[in-house]
Protein backbone atom coordinates (compact mmCIF):
# COMPACT_ATOMS: atom_id res chain seq x y z
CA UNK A 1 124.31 113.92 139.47
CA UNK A 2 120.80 114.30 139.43
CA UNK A 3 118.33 112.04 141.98
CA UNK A 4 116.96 110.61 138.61
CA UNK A 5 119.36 109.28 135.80
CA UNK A 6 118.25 108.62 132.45
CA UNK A 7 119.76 105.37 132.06
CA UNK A 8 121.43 102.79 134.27
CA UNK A 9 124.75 100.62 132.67
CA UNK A 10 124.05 97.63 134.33
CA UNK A 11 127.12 95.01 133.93
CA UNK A 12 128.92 92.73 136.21
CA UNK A 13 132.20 94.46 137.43
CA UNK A 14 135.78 93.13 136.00
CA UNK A 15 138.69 94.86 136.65
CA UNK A 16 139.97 93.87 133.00
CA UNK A 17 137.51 95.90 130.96
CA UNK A 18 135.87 98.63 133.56
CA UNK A 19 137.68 101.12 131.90
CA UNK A 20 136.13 100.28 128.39
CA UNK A 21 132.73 100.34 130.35
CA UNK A 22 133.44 103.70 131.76
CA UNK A 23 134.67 104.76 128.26
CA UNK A 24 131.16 103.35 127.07
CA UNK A 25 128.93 105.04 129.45
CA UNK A 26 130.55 108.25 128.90
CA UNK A 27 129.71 108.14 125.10
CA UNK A 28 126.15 107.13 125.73
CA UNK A 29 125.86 110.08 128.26
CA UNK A 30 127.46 112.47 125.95
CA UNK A 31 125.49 111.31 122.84
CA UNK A 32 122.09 111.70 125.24
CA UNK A 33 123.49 115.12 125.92
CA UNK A 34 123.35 116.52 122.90
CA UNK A 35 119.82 115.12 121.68
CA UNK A 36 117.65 116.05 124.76
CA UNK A 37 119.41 119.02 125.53
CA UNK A 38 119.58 121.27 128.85
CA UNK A 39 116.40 120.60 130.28
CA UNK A 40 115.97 117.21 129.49
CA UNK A 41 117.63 114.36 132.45
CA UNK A 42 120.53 112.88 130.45
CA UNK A 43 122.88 111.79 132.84
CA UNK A 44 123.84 107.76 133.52
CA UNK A 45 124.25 105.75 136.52
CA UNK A 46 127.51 103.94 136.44
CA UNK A 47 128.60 102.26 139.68
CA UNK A 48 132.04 101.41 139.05
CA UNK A 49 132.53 99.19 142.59
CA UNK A 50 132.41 95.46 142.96
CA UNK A 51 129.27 94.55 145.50
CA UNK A 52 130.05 91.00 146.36
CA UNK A 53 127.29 87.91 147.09
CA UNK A 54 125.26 88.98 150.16
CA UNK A 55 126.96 92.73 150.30
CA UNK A 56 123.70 95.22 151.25
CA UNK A 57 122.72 97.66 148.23
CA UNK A 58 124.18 101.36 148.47
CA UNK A 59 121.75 103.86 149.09
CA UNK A 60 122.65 105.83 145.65
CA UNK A 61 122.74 102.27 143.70
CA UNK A 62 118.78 101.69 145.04
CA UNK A 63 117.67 105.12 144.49
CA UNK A 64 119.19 105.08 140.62
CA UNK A 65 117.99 101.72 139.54
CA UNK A 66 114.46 102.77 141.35
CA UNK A 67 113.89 106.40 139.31
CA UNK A 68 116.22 105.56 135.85
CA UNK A 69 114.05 105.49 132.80
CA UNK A 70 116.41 102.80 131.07
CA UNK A 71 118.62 99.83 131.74
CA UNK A 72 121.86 99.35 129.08
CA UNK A 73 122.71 95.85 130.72
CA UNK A 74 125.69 94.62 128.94
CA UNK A 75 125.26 91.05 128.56
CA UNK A 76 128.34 88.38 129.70
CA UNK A 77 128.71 84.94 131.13
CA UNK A 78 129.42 87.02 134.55
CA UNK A 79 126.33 89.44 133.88
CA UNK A 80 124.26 86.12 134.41
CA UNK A 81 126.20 84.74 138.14
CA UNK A 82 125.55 88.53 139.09
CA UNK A 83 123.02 88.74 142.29
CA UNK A 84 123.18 92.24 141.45
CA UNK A 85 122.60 92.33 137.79
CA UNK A 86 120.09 89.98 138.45
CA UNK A 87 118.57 92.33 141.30
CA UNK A 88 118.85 95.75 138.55
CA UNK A 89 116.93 93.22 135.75
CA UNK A 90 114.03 92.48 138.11
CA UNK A 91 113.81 95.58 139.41
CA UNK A 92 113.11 96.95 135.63
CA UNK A 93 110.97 94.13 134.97
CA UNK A 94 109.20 95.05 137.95
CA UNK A 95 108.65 98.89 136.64
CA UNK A 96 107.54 97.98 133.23
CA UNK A 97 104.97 95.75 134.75
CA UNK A 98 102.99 98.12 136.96
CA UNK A 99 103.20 100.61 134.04
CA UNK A 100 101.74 98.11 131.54
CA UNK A 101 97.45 98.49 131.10
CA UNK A 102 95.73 95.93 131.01
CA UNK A 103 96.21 94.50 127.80
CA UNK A 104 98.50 96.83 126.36
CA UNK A 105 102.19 96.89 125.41
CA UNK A 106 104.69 96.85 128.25
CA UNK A 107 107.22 100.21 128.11
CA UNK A 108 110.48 99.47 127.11
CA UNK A 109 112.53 99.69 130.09
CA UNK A 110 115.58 97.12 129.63
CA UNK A 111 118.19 97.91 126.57
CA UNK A 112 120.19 94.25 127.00
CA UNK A 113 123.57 94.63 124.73
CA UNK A 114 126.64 92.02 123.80
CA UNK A 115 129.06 93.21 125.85
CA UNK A 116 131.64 90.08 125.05
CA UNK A 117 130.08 86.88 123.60
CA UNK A 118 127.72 84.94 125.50
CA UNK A 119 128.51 81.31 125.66
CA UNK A 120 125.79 79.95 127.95
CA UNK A 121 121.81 79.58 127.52
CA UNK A 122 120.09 82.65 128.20
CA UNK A 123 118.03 82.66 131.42
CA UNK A 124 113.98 82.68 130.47
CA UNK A 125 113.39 85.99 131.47
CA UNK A 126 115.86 87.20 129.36
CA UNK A 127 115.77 85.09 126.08
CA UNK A 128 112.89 86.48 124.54
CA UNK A 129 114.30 89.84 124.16
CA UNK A 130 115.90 91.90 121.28
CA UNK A 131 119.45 92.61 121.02
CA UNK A 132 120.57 92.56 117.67
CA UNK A 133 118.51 94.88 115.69
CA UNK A 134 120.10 96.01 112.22
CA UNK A 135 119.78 99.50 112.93
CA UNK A 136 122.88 99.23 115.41
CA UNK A 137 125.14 97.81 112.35
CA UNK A 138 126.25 95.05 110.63
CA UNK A 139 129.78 95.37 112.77
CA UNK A 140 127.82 94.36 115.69
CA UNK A 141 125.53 91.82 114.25
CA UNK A 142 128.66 89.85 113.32
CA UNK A 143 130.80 90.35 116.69
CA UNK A 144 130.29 92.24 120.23
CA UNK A 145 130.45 95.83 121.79
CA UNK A 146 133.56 95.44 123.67
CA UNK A 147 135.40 94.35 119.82
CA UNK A 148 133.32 96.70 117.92
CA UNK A 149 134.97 99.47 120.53
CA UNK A 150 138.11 98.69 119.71
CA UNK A 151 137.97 97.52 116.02
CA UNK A 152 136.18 99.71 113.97
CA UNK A 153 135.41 103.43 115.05
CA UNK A 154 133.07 104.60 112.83
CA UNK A 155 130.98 101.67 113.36
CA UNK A 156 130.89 102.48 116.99
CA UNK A 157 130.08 106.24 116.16
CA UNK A 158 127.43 104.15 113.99
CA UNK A 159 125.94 102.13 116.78
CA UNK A 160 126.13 104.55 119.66
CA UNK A 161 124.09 107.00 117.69
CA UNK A 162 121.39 104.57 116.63
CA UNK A 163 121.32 103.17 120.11
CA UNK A 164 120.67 106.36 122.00
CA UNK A 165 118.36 107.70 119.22
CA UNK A 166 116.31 104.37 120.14
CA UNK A 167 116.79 105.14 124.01
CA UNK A 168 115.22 108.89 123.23
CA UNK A 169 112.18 107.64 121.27
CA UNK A 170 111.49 105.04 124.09
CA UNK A 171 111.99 106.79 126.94
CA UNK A 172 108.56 109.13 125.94
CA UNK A 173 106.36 106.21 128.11
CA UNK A 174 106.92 107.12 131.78
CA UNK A 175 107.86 104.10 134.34
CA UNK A 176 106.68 104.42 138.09
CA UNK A 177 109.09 104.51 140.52
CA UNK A 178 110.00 101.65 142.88
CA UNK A 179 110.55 103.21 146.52
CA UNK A 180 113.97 101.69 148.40
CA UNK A 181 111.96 99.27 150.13
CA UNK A 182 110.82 97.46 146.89
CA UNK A 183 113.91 97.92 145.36
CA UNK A 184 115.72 96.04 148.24
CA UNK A 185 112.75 92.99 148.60
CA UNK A 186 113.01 92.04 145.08
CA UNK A 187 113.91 88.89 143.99
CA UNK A 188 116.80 88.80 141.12
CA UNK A 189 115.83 87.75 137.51
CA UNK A 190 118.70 85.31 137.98
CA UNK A 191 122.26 84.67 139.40
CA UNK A 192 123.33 82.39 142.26
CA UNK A 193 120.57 82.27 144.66
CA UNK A 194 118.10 81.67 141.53
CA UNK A 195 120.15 79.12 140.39
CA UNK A 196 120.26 77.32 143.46
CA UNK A 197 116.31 77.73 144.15
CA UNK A 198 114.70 77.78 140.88
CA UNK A 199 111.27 76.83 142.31
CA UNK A 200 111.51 80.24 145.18
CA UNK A 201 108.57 82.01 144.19
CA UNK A 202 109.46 85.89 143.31
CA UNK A 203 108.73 88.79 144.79
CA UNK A 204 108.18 90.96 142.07
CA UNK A 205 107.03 89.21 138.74
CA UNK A 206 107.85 89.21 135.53
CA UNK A 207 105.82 91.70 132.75
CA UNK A 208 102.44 90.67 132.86
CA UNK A 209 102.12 89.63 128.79
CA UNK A 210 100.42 92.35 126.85
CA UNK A 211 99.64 91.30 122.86
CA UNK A 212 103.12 92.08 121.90
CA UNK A 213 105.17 91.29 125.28
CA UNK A 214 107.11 88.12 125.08
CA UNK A 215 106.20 85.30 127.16
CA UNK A 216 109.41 82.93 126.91
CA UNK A 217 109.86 79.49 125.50
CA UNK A 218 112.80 77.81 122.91
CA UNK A 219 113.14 77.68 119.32
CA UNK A 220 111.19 74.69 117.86
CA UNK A 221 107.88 74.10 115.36
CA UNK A 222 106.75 71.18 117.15
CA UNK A 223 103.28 71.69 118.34
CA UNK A 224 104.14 71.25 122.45
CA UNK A 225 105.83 74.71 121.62
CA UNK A 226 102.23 76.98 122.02
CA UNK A 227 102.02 78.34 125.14
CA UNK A 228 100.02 77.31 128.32
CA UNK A 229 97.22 79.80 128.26
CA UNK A 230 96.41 79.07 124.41
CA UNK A 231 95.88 74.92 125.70
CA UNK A 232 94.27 75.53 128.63
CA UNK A 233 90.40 75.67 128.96
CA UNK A 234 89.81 76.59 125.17
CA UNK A 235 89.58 73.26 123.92
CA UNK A 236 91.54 74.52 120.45
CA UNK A 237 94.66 76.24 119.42
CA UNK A 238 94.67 79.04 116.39
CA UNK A 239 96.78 76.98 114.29
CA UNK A 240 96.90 73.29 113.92
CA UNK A 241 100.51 71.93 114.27
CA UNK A 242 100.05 71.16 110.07
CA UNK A 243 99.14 75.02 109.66
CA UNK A 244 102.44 76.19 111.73
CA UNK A 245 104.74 73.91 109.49
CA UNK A 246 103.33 75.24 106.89
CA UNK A 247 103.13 79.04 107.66
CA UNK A 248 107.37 78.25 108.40
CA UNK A 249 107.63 76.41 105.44
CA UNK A 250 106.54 79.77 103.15
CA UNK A 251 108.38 82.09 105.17
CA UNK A 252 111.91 79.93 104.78
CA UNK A 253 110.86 78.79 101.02
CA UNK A 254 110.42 82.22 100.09
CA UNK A 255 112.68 85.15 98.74
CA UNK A 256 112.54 86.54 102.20
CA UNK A 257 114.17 83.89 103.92
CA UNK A 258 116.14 83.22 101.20
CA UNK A 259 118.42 86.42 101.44
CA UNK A 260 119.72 87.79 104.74
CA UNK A 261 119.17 91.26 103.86
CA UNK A 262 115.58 90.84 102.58
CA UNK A 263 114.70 88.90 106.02
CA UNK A 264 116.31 92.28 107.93
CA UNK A 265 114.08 94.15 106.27
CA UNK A 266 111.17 91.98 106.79
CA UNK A 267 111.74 91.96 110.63
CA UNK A 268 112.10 95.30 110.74
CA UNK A 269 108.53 95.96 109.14
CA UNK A 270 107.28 93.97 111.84
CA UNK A 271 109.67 95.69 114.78
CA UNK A 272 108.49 99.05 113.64
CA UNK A 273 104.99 98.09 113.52
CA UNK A 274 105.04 96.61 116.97
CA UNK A 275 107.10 98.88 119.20
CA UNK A 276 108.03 99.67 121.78
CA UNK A 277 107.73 95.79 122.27
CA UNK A 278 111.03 93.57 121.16
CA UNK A 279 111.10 90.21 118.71
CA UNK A 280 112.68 86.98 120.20
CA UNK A 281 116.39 87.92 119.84
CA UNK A 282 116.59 83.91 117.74
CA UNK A 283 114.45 85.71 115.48
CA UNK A 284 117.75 87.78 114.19
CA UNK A 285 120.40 84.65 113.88
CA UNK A 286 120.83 81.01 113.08
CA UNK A 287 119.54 79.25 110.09
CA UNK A 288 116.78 80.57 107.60
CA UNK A 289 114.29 77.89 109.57
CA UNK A 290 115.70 78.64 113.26
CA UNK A 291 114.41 82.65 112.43
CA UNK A 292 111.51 81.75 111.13
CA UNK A 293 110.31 79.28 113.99
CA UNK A 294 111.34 81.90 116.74
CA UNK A 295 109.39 84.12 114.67
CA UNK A 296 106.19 82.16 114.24
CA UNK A 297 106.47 81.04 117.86
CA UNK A 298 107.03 84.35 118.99
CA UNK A 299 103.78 85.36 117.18
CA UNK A 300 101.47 82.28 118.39
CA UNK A 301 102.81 83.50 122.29
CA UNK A 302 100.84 86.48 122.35
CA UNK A 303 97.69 86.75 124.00
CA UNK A 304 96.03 88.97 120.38
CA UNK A 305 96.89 87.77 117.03
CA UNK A 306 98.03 91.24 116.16
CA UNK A 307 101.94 90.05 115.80
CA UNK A 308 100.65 87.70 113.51
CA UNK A 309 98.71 89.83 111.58
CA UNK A 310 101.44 92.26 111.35
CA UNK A 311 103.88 89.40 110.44
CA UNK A 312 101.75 88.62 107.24
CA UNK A 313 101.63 92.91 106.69
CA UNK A 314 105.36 92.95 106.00
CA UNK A 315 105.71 89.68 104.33
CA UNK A 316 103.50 91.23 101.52
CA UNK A 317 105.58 93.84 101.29
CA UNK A 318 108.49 91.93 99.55
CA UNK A 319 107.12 88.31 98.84
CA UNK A 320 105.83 87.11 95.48
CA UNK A 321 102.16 87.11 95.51
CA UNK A 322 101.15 83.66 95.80
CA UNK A 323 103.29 83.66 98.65
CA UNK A 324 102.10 86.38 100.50
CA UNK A 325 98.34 85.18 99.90
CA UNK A 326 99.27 81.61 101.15
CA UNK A 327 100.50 83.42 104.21
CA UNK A 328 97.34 85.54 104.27
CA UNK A 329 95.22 82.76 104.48
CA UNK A 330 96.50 80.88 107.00
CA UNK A 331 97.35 83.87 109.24
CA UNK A 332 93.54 85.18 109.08
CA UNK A 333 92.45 81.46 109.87
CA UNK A 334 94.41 81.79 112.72
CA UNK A 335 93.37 84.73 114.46
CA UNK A 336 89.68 83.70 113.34
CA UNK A 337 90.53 81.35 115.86
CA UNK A 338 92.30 82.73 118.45
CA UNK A 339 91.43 81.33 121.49
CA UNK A 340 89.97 83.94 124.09
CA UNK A 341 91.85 84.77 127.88
């Protein structure tokens, strides 16, 4: 295979479905095949063997996860007790950061995917980013890969093709490379060691926040929700914790979050307006409030009010017009006010 794959399945190794991963991979790389052609890198990095809690890195596993443009990590209660997985997430997070300006949008870099359900709370640096986005299907929306796999084939065909039609359109923003050296120093995103140390202080960081990068935090529309740097040495926030109820209160009350499908839609506006950066991944599930707070919160976490503004953009596009200009308003207050870095 070439030194350079195009993507990297990332997953925690399980002798009960590695075949279906294989079988996974090898759809993905033929799919990339026929969209970027002969000239184009479209090959995947699957390593297939169990590397167990302390075990040094391969050579070949530290030079793919180093040069690959993408990371498919498929999401499981093992993915997250992975050092390894872990290792492959920072490592990513790593690359996206040193290719984000200042002030600009971080590349995407890290595809994360329901590989099984997840029944555990998503570490930080992982909970703020996409993975349901309606473009892959309503089969997977409602279940997992692994089921969707082996329930349904044509809504496989259906996801695999919007998935690597996403990877292609991404993958036009260059990451730098990360020589061995890095690679092997970096501190994993999480897993046992992290778990055991949570206060170790990383080697390589997370994303430095750009105006649409997330920054982490939990679903909730009390005001101790807005993040540190909007508090801190400002002396005001953009939206008083009245204003915030409020702005949630339209966006739930409304014909948008009334209906599932007209809320898809609405996110979507604001995904295609903001790419390559990803929504909170609570913005896609739960209750017609729980999406709306992640989404508002999500918003007020970004160093520009430009998520805000673009929130407000798409609500128009579908709201009644009383609604959408109560929105208006208090999303232009906002950024009137948005408190400077």
């Amino acid at each position: 295979m070439p030194d350079k794959p195009f993507f990297f399945t990332s997953y925690a190794v399980r002798r009960a479905d590695s075949a279906l991963v294989a079988e996974f991979h090898a759809k993905l790389e033929q799919e990339i095949q026929i969209k970027r052609g002969r000239t184009a890198a479209t090959e995947g990095f699957l390593d297939t063997r169990s590397l167990g809690f302390g075990a040094p890195w391969r050579p070949q596993l530290v030079d793919a996860v180093g040069t690959t443009r993408l990371l498919i990590a498929l999401l499981s209660d093992d993915y997250f007790d992975s050092e390894w997985c872990g290792r492959e997430w920072a490592v990513m997070e790593e690359r996206a950061r040193r290719a984000t300006q200042a002030g600009g949008r971080a590349p995407v870099a890290i595809l994360p995917l329901f590989w099984v359900p997840v029944t555990r709370r998503l570490p930080d640096r992982v909970a703020d980013l996409q993975y349901r986005a309606p473009r892959l299907g309503d089969a997977y929306a409602d279940s997992c890969l692994i089921d969707v796999m082996r329930s349904d084939p044509q809504a496989y065909h259906k996801f695999v093709v919007e998935l690597t039609d996403y990877m292609v359109d991404v993958a036009g923003l260059p990451l730098p490379e990360l020589d061995a050296d890095t690679v092997e120093r970096t501190v994993p995103a999480f897993g046992p060691s992290v778990s055991a140390a949570p206060s170790a202080a990383p080697v390589s960081a997370p994303p430095t926040p750009g105006p649409t990068s997330p920054v982490g935090g939990t679903v909730s529309d009390d005001p101790s929700t807005f993040p540190a740097w909007a508090t801190q040495n400002v002396g005001r926030m953009p939206m008083s914790p009245e204003e915030k109820r409020r702005l949630i209160n339209l966006l739930v009350l409304s014909d948008v979050g009334a209906r599932r499908d007209a809320w898809d839609v609405f996110t979507d506006s604001i995904r295609v307006a903001i790419r390559p950066a990803q929504l909170n991944t609570q913005t896609d599930g739960g209750s017609a409030r729980m999406r709306a707070v992640a989404l508002v919160n999500f918003a007020l976490r970004q160093r520009t009010p430009d998520v805000l503004l673009v929130l407000a953009d798409a609500f128009e596009e579908q709201a009644a017009q009383d609604a959408a200009d109560a929105v208006r308003r208090l999303v232009e207050e906002a950024a009137a006010q948005w408190p400077e870095k």
